[in-house]
PDB file of N, CA and C in Angstrom:
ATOM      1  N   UNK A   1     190.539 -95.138 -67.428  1.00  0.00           N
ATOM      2  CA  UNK A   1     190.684 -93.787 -66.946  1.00  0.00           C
ATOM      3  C   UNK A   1     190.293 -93.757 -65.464  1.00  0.00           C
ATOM      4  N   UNK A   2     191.173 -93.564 -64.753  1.00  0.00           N
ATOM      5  CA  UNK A   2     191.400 -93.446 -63.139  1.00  0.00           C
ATOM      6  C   UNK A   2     190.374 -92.187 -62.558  1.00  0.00           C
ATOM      7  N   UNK A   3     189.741 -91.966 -61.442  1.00  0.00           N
ATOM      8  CA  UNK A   3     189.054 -90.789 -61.886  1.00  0.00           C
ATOM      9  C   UNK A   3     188.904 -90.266 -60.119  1.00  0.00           C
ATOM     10  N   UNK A   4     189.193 -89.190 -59.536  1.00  0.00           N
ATOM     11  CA  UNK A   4     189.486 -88.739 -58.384  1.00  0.00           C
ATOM     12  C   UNK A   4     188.141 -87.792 -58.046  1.00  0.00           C
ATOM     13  N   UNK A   5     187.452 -87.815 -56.990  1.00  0.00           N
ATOM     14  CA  UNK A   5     185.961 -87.328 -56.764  1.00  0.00           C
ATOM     15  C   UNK A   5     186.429 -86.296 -55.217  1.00  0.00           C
ATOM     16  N   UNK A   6     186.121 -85.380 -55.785  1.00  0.00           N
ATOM     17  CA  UNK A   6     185.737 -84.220 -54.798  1.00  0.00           C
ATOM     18  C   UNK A   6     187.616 -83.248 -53.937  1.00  0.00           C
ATOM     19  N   UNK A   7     187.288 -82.684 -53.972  1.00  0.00           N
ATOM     20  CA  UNK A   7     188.970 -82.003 -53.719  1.00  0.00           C
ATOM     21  C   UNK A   7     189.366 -82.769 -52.679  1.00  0.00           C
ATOM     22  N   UNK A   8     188.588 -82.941 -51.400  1.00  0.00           N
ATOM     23  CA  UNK A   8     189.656 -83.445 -50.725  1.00  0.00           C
ATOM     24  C   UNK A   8     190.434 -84.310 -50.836  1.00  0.00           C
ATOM     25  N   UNK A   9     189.868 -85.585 -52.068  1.00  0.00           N
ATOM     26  CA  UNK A   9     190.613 -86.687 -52.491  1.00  0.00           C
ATOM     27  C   UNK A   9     191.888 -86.059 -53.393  1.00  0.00           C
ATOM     28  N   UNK A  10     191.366 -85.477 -53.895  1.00  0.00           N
ATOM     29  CA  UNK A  10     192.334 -83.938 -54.375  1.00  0.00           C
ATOM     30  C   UNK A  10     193.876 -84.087 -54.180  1.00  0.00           C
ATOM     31  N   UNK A  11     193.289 -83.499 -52.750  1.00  0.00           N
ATOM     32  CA  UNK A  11     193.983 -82.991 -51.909  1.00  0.00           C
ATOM     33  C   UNK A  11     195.262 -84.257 -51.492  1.00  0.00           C
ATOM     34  N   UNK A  12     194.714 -85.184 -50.783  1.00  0.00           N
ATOM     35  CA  UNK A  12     195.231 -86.568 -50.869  1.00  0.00           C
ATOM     36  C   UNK A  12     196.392 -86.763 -51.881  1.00  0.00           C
ATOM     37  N   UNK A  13     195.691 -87.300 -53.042  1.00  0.00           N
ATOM     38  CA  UNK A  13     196.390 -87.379 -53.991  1.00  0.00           C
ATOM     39  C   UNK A  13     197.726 -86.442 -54.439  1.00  0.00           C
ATOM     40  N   UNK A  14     197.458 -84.765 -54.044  1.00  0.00           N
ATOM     41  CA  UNK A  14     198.330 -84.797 -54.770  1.00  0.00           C
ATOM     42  C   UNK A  14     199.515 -83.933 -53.820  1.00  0.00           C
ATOM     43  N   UNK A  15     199.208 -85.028 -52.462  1.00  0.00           N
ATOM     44  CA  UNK A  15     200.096 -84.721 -51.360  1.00  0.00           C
ATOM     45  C   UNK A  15     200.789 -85.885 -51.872  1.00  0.00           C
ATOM     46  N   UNK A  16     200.385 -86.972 -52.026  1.00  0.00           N
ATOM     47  CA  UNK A  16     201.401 -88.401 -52.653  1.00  0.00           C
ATOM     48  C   UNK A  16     202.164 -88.327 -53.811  1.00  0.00           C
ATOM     49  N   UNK A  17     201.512 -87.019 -54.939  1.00  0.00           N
ATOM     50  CA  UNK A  17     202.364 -86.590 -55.739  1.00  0.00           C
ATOM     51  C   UNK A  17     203.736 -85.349 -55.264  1.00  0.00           C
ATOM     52  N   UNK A  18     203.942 -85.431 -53.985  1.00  0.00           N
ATOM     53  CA  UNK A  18     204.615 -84.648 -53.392  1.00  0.00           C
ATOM     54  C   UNK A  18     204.674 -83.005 -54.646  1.00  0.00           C
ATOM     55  N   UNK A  19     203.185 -82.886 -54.134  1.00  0.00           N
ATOM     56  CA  UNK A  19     202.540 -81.415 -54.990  1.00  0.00           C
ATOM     57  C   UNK A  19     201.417 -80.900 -53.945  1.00  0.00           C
ATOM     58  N   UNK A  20     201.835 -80.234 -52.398  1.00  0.00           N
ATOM     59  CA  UNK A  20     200.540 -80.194 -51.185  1.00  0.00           C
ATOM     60  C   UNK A  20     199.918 -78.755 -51.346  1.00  0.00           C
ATOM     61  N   UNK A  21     199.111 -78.629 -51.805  1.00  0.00           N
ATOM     62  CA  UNK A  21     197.795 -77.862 -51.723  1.00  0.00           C
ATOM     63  C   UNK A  21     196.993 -77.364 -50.532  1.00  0.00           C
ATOM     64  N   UNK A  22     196.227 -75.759 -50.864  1.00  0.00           N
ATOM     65  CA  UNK A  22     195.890 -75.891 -49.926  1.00  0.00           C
ATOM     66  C   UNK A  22     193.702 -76.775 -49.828  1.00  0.00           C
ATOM     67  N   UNK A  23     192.696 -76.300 -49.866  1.00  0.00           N
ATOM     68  CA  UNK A  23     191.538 -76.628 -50.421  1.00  0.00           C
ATOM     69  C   UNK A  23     191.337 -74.853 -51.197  1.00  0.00           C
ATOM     70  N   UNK A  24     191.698 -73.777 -50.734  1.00  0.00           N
ATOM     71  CA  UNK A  24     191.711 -72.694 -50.931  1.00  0.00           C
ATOM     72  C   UNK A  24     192.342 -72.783 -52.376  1.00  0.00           C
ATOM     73  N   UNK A  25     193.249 -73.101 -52.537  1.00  0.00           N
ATOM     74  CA  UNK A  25     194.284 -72.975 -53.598  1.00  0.00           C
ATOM     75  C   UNK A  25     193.387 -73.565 -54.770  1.00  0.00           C
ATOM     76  N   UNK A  26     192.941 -75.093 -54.740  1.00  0.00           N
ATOM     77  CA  UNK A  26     192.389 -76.008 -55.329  1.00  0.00           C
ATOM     78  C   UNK A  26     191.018 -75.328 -55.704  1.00  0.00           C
ATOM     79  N   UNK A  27     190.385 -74.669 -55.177  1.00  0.00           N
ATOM     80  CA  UNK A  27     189.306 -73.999 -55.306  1.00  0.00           C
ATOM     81  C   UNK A  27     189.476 -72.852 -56.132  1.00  0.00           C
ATOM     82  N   UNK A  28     190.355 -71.848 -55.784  1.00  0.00           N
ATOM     83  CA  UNK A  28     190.748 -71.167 -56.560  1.00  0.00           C
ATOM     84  C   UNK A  28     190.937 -71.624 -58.248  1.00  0.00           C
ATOM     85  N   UNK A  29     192.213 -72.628 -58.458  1.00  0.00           N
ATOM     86  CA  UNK A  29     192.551 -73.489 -59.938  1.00  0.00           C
ATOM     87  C   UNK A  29     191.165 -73.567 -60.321  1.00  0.00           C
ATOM     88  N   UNK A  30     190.221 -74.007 -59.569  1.00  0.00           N
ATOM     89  CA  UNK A  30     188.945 -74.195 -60.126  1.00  0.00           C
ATOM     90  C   UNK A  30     188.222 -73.177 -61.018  1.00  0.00           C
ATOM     91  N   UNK A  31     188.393 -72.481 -59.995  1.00  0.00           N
ATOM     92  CA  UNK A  31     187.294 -70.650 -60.649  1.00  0.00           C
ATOM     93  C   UNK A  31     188.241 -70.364 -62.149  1.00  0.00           C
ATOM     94  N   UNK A  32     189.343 -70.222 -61.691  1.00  0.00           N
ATOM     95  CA  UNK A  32     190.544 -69.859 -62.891  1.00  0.00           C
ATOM     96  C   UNK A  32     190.527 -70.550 -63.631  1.00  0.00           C
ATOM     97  N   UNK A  33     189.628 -71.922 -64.178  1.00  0.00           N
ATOM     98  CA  UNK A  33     189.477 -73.080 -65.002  1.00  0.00           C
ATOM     99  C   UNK A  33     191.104 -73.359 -65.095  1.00  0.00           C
ATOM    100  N   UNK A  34     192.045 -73.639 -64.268  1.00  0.00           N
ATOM    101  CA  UNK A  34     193.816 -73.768 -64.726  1.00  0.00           C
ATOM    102  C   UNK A  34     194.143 -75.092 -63.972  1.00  0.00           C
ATOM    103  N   UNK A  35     192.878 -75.552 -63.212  1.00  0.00           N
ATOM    104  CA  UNK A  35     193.081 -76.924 -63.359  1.00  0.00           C
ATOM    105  C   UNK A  35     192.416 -77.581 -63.730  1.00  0.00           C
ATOM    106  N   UNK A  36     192.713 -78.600 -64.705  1.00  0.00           N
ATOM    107  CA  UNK A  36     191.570 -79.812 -65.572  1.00  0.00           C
ATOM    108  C   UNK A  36     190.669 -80.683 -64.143  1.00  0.00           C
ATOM    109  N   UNK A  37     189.599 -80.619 -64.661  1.00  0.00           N
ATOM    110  CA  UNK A  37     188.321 -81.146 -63.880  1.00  0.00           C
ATOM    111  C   UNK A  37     187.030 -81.009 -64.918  1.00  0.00           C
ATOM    112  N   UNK A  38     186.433 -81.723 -64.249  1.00  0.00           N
ATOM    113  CA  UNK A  38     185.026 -81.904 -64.661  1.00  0.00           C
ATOM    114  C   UNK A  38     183.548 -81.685 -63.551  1.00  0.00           C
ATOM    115  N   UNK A  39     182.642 -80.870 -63.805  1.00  0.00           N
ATOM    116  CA  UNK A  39     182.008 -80.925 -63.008  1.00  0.00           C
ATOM    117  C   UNK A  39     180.091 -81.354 -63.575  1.00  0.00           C
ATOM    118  N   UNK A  40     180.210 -82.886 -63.505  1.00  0.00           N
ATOM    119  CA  UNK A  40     178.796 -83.435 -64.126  1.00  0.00           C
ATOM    120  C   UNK A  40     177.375 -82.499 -63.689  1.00  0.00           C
ATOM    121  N   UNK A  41     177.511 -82.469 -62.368  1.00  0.00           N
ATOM    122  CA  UNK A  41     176.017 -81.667 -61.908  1.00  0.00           C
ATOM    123  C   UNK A  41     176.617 -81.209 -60.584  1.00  0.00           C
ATOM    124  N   UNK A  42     175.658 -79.931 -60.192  1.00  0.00           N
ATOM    125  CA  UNK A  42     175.865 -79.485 -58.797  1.00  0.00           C
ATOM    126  C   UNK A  42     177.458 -78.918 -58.472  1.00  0.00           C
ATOM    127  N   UNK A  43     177.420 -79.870 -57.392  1.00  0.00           N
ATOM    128  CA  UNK A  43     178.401 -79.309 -56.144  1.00  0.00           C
ATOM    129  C   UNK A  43     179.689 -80.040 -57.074  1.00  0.00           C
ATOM    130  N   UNK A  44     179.143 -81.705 -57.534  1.00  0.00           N
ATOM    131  CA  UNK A  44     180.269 -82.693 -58.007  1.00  0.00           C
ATOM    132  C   UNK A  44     181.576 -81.985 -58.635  1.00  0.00           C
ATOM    133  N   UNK A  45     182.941 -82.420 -57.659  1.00  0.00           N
ATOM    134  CA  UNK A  45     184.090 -82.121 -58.775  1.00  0.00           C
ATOM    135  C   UNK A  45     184.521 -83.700 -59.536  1.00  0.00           C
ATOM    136  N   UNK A  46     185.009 -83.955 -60.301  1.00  0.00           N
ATOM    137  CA  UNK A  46     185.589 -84.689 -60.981  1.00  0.00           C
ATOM    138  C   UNK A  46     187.141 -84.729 -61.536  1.00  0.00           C
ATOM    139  N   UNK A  47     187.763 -85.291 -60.892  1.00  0.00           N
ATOM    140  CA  UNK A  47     189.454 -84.921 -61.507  1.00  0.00           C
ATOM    141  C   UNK A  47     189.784 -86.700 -62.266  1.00  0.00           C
ATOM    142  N   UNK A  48     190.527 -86.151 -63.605  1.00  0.00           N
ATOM    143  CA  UNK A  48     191.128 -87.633 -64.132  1.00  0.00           C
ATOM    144  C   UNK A  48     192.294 -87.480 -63.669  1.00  0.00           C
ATOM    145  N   UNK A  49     193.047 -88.703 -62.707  1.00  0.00           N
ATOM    146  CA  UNK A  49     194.579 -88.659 -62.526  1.00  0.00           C
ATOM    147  C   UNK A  49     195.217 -88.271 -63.815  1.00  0.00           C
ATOM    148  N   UNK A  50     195.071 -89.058 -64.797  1.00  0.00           N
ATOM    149  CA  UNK A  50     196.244 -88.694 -66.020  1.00  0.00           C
ATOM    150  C   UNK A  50     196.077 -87.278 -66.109  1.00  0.00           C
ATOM    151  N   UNK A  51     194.895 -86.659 -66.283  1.00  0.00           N
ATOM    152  CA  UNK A  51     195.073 -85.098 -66.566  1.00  0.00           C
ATOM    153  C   UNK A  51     195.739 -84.525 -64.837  1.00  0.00           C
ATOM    154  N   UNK A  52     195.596 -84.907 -64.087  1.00  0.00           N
ATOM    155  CA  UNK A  52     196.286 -84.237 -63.264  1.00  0.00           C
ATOM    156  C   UNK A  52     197.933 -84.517 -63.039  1.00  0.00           C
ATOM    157  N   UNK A  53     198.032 -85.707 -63.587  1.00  0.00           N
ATOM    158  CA  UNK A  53     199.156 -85.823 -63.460  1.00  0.00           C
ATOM    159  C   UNK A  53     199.940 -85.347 -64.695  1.00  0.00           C
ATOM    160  N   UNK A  54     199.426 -84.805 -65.991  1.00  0.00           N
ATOM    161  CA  UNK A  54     200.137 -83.995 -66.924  1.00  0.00           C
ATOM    162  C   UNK A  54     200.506 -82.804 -66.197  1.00  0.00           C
ATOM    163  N   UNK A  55     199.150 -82.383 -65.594  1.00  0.00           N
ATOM    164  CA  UNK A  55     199.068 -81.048 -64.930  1.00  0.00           C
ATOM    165  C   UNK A  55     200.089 -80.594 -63.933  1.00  0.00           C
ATOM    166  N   UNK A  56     200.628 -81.893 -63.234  1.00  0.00           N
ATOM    167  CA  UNK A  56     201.521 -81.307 -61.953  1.00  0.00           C
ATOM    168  C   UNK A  56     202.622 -81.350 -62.752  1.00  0.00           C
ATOM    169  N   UNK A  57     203.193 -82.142 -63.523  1.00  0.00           N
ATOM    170  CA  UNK A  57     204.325 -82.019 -64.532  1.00  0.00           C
ATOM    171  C   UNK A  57     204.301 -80.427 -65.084  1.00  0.00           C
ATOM    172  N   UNK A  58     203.097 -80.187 -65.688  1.00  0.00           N
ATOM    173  CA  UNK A  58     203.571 -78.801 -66.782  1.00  0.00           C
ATOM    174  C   UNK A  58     203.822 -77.867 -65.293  1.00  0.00           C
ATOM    175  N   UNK A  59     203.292 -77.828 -64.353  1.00  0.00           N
ATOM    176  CA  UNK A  59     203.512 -76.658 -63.278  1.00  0.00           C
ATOM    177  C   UNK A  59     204.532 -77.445 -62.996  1.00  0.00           C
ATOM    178  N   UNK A  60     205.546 -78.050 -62.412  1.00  0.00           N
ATOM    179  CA  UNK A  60     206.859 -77.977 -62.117  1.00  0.00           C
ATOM    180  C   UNK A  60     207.365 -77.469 -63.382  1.00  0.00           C
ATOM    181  N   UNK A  61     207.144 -77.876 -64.393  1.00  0.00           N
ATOM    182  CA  UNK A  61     208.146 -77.626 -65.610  1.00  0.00           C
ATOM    183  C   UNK A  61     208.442 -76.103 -65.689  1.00  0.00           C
ATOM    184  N   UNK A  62     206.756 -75.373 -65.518  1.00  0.00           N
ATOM    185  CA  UNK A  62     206.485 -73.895 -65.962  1.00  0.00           C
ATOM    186  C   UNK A  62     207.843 -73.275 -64.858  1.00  0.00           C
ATOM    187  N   UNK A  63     207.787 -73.953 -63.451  1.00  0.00           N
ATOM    188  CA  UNK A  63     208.459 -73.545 -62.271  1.00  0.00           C
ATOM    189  C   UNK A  63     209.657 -73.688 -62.735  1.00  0.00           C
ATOM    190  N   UNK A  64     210.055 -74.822 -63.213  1.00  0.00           N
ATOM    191  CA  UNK A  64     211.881 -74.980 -63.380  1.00  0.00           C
ATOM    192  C   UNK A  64     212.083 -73.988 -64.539  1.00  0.00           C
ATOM    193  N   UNK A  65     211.052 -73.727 -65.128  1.00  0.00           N
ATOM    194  CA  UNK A  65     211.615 -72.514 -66.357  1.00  0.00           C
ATOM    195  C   UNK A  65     211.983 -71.024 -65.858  1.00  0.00           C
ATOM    196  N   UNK A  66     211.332 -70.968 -64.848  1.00  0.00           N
ATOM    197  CA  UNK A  66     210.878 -69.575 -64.201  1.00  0.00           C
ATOM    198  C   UNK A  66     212.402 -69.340 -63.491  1.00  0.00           C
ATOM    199  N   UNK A  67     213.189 -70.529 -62.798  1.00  0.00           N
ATOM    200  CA  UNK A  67     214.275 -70.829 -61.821  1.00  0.00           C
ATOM    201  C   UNK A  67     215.339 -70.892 -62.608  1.00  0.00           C
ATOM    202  N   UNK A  68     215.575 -70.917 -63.778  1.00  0.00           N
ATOM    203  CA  UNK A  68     216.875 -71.200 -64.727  1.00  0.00           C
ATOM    204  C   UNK A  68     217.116 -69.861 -64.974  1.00  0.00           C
TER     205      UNK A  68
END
């Protein structure tokens, strides 16, 4: 299990998933629990690629449903 630490790596990542964010946005998903993360203690975010990468799938999908 692949495991992505703190948004800006986030952020990174899921500019390579050609999916660009803003830190605002990402912060937001956060409060809204609507993006999968983990947060062990404190400040720490925790993201698993596989769950994010289900995640950017179901939001294009939700999107191409919305567009048909």
């Amino acid at each position: 299990m692949k495991k992505i630490q703190g948004i800006e790596n986030l952020l990174i990542y899921l500019n390579s998933k050609e999916c660009p964010m803003t830190e605002a946005q990402i912060r937001n998903l956060i409060t809204l629990r609507t993006i999968p993360h983990s947060q062990p203690f404190g400040d720490m975010l925790i993201f698993d690629k596989d769950h994010i990468d289900w995640w950017v799938t179901e939001q294009r999908n939700q999107l191409s449903r919305l567009t048909e």
